[in-house]
Protein backbone atom coordinates (compact mmCIF):
# COMPACT_ATOMS: atom_id res chain seq x y z
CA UNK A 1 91.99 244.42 18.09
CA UNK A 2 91.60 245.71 14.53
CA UNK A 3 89.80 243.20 12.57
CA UNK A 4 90.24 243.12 8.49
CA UNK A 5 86.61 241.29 7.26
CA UNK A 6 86.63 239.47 3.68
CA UNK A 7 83.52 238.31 3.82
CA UNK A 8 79.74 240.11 4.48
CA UNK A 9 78.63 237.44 7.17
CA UNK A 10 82.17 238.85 8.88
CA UNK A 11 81.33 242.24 9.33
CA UNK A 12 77.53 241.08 9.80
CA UNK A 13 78.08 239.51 13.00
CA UNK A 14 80.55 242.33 14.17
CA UNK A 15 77.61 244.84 13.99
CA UNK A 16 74.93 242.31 15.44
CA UNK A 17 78.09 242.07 18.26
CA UNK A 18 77.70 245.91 18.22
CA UNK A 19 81.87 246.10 17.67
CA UNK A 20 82.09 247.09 13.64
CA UNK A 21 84.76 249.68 16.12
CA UNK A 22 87.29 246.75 15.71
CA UNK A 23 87.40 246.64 11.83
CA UNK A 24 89.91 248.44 10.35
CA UNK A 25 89.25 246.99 6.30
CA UNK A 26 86.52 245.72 4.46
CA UNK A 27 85.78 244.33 1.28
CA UNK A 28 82.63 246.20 -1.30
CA UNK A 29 80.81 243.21 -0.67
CA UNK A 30 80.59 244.49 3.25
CA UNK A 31 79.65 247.47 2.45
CA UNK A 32 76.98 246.62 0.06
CA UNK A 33 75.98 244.01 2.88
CA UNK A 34 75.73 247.04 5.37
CA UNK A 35 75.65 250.63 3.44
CA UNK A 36 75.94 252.84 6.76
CA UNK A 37 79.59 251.32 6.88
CA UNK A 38 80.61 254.21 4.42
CA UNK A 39 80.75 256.75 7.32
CA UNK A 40 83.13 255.29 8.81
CA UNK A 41 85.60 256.02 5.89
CA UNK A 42 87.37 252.09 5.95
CA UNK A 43 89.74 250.50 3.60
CA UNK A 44 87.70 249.28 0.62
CA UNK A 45 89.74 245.59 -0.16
CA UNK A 46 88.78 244.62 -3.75
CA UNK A 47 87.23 240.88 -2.60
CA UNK A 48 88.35 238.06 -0.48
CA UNK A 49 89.43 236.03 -3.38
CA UNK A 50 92.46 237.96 -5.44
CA UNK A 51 94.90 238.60 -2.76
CA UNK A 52 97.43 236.67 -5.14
CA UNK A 53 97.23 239.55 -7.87
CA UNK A 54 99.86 242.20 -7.80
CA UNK A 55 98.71 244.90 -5.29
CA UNK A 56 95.54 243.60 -3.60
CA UNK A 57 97.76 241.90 -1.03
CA UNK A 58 100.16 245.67 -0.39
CA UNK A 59 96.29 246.94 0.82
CA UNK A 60 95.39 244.39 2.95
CA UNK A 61 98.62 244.53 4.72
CA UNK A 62 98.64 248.68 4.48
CA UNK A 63 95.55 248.35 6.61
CA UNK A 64 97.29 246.97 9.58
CA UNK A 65 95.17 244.17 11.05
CA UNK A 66 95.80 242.28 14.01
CA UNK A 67 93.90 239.83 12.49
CA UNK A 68 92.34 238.76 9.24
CA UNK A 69 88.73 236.68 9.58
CA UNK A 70 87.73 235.15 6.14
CA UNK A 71 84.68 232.73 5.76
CA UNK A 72 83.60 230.40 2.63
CA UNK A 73 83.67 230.78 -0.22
CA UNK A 74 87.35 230.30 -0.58
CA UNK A 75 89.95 230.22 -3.37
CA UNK A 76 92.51 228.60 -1.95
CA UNK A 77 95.29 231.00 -3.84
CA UNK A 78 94.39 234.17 -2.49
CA UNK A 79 94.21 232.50 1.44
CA UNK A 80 97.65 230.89 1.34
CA UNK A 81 99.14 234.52 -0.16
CA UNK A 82 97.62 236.00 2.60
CA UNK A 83 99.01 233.43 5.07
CA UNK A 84 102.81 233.42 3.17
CA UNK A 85 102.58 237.41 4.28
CA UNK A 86 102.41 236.08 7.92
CA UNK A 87 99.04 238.03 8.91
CA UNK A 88 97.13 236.08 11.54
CA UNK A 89 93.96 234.93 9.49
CA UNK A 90 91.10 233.12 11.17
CA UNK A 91 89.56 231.25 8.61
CA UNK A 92 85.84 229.87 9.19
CA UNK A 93 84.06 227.41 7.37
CA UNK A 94 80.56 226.78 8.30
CA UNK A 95 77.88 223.98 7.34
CA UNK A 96 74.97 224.13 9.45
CA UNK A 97 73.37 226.76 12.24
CA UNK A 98 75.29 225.32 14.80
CA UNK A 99 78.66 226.52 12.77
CA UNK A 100 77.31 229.53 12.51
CA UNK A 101 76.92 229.78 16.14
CA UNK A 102 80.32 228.20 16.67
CA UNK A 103 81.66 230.91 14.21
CA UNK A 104 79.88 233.59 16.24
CA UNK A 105 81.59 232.58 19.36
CA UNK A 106 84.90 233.03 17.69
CA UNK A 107 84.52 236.48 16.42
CA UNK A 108 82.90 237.83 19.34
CA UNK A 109 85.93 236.29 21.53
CA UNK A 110 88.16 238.03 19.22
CA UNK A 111 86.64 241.31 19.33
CA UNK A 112 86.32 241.20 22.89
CA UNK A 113 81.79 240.62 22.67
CA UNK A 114 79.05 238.55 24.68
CA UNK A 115 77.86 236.34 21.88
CA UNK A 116 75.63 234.72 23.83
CA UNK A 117 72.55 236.93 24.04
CA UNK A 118 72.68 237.05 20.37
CA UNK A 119 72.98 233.38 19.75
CA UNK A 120 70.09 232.94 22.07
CA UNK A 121 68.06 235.41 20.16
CA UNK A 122 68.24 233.64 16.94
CA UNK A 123 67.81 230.04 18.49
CA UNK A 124 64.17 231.77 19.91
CA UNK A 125 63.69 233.11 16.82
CA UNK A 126 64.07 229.79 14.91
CA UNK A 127 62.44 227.71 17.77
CA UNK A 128 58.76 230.36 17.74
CA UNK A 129 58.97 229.71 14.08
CA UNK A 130 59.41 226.15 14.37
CA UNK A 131 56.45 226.05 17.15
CA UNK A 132 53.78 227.51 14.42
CA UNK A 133 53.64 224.79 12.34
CA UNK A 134 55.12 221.76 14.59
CA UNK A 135 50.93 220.15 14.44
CA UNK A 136 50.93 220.24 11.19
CA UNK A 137 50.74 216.83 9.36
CA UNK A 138 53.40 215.41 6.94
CA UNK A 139 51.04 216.09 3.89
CA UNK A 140 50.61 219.41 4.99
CA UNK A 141 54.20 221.04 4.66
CA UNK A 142 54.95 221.82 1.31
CA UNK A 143 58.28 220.31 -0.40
CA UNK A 144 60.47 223.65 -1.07
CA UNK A 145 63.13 223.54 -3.52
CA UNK A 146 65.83 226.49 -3.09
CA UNK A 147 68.41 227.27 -5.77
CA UNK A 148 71.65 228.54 -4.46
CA UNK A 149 72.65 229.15 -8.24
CA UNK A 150 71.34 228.66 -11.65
CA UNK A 151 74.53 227.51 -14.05
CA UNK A 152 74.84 224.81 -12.86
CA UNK A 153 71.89 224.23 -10.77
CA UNK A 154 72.71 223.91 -6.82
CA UNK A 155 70.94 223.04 -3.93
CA UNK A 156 70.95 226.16 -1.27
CA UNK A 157 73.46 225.02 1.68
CA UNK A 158 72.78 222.89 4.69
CA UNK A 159 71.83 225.93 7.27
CA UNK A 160 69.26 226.72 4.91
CA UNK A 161 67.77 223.37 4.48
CA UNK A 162 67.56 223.31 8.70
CA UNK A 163 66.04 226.81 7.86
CA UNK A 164 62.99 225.37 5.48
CA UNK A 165 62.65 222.43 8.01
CA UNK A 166 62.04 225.40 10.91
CA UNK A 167 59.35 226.94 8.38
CA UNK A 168 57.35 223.67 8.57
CA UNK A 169 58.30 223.10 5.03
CA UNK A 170 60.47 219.53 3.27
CA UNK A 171 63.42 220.60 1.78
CA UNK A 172 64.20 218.67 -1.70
CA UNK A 173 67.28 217.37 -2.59
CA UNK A 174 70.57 217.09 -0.97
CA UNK A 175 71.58 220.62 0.40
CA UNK A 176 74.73 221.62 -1.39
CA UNK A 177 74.52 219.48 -4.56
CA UNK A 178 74.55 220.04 -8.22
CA UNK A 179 70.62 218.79 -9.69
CA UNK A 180 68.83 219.41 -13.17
CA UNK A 181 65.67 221.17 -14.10
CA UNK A 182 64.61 217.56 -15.04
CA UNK A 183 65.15 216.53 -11.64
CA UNK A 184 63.42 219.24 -10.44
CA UNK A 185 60.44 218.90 -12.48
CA UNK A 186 60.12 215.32 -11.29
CA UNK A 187 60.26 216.26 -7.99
CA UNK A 188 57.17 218.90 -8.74
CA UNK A 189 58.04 221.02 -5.55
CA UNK A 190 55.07 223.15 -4.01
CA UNK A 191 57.39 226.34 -3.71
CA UNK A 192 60.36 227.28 -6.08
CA UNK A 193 62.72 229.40 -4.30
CA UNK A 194 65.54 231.25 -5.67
CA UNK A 195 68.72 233.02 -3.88
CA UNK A 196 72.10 232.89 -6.13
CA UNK A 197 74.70 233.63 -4.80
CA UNK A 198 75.87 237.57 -5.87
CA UNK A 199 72.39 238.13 -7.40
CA UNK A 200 71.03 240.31 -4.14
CA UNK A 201 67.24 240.29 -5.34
CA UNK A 202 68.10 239.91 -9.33
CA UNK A 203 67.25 236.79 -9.89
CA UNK A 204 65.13 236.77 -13.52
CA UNK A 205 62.12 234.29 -12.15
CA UNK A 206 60.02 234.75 -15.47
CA UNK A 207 63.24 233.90 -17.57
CA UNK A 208 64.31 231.01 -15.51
CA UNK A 209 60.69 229.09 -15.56
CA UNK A 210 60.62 230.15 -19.15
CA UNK A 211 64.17 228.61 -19.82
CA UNK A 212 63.64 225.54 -18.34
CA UNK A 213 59.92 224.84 -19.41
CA UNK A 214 59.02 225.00 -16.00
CA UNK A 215 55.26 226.28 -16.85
CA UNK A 216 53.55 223.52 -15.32
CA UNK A 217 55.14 222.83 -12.48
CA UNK A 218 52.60 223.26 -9.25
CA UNK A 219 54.75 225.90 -7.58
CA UNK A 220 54.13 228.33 -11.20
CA UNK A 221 50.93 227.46 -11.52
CA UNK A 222 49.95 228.51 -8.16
CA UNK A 223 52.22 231.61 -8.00
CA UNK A 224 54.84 230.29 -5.47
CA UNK A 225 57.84 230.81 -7.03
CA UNK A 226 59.79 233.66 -5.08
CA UNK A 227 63.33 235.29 -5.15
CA UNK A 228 65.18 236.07 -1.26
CA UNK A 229 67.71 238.25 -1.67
CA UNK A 230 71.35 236.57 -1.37
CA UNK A 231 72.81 237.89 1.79
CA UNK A 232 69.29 236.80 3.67
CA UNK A 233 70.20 232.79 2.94
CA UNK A 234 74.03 232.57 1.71
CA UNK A 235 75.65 234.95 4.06
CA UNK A 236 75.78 232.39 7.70
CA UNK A 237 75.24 235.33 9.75
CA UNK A 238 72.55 236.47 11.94
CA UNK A 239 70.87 238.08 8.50
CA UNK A 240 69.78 234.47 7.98
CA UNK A 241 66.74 235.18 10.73
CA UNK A 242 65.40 237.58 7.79
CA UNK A 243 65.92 234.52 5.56
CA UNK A 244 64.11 232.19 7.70
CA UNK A 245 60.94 234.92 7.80
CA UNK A 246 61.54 234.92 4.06
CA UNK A 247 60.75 231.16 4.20
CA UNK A 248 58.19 231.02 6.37
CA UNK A 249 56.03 233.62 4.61
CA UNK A 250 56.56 231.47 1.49
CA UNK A 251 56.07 227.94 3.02
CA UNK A 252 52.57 229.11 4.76
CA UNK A 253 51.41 232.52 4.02
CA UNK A 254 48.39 232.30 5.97
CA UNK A 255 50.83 231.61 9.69
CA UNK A 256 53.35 234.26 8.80
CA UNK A 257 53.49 237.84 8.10
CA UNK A 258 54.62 238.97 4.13
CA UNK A 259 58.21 239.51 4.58
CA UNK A 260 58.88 243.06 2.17
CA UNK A 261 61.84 241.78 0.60
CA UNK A 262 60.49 238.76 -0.54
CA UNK A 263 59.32 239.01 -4.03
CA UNK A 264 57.13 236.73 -5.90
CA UNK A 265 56.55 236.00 -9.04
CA UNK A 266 52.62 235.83 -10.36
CA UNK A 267 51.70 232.87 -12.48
CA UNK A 268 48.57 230.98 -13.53
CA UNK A 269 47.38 227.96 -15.95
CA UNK A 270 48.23 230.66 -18.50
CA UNK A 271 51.84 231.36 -17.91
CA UNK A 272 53.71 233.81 -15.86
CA UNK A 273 53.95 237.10 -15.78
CA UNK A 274 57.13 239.22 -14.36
CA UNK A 275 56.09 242.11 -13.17
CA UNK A 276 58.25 241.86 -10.05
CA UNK A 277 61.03 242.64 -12.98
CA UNK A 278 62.42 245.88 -12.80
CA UNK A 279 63.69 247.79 -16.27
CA UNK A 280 67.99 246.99 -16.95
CA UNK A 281 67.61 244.20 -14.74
CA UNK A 282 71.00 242.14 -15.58
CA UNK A 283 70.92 238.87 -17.13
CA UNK A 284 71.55 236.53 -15.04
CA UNK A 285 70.26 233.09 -16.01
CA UNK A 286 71.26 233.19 -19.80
């Protein structure tokens, strides 16, 4: 089977299947997702969503696949020119964990894999987490808003939300919806955390509380305002267990180990400080 992946959360699960052998094309957002992919000397596909422009479709189609496996985001263009050409395309279009474990079922039984000792890894994984904090009262498990992106303001997906109620933590808001910084600041969450989609680890905390006179909110005040990097929430793959650590560290740092990739942002009566910033960091929030 040769397998073209548009998406990161594709070729994810292929390696956590150990069968990245059946892809034949990628897109640069796989191989950012997994840099040890460049060995292997792939088809580079521009992205998932411009197979409608002249040429991007000639590559996808000069790669040969047996099958194409695409996951959301979608633009609806690009799919149907890729299903006019007549390639098989799987398409996949998760909302919660047990998607994703649906989703992994599919792609190992078209690359010829055992999901299963995989999918039972990650439900252990999420269930030990879960087990930490399951004593804990009501009062204790600190509300957690998590921004999926900034312009317009969006709740993080419903997997994650399942993910911050495994941490021991309330998620606010309605996973998947558009909200305000007003809204927000109402709410007063205990933790502020930030994943856009794209971003990686970019996300410009000190601008963002800054922008949306967010200075006195609880989670600033008491330094818990952190940025996960992208592919650890948005991509529903087995990457999200590294999310879920992510979370838990945040949620209740003194039951879970500092994750390394989790980066927080220092703040105090004061103000904030960013030194978590790094120099030519792209704007990203303005």
């Amino acid at each position: 089977m040769r397998i073209a992946s548009l998406q990161p959360s594709i070729t994810l699960t292929l390696a956590a299947l150990d069968r990245l052998d059946t892809l034949c094309a990628i897109t640069k957002y796989c191989l950012e997702a997994l840099p040890e992919l460049a060995v292997r000397n792939l088809p580079i596909l521009h992205d998932s969503w411009s197979f409608d422009k002249p040429g991007n479709l000639e590559s996808l189609l000069a790669a040969r696949p047996d099958l194409v496996i695409a996951s959301v985001p979608y633009r609806m263009e690009s799919l149907a020119a890729i299903l006019k050409s007549g390639l098989p395309v799987l398409a996949l279009t998760p909302h919660s964990l047990a998607d994703v474990y649906t989703d992994i079922r599919l792609i190992a039984a078209n690359a010829q894999a055992d999901p299963e000792p995989l999918i039972a890894r990650m439900k252990a994984t999420i269930d030990s987490t879960r087990a930490r904090t399951e004593t804990l009262a009501r009062e204790s498990r600190p509300v957690v808003y998590c921004e999926e992106w900034g312009k317009p303001l969006i709740h993080s997906q419903h997997w994650v939300a399942e993910l911050v109620e495994a941490a021991g933590a309330t998620f606010l808001g309605t996973p998947g919806s558009h909200t305000t910084p007003e809204e927000v600041a109402a709410a007063d969450p205990d933790v502020l955390l930030f994943a856009w989609c794209g971003a990686g680890d970019r996300v410009p905390l000190a601008k963002v509380i800054a922008q949306r006179n967010w200075q006195q909110l609880r989670a600033v005040r008491y330094a818990r305002v952190h940025c996960i990097p992208d592919e650890y929430l948005n991509t529903p793959a087995p990457t999200l267990l590294e999310g879920l650590a992510c979370i838990a560290a945040a949620a209740h740092p003194a039951l879970h180990p500092h994750h390394p990739r989790l980066i927080t942002l220092a703040g105090s009566q004061q103000g904030v400080c960013a030194s978590e910033e790094r120099e030519g960091q792209p704007d990203l929030c303005g």
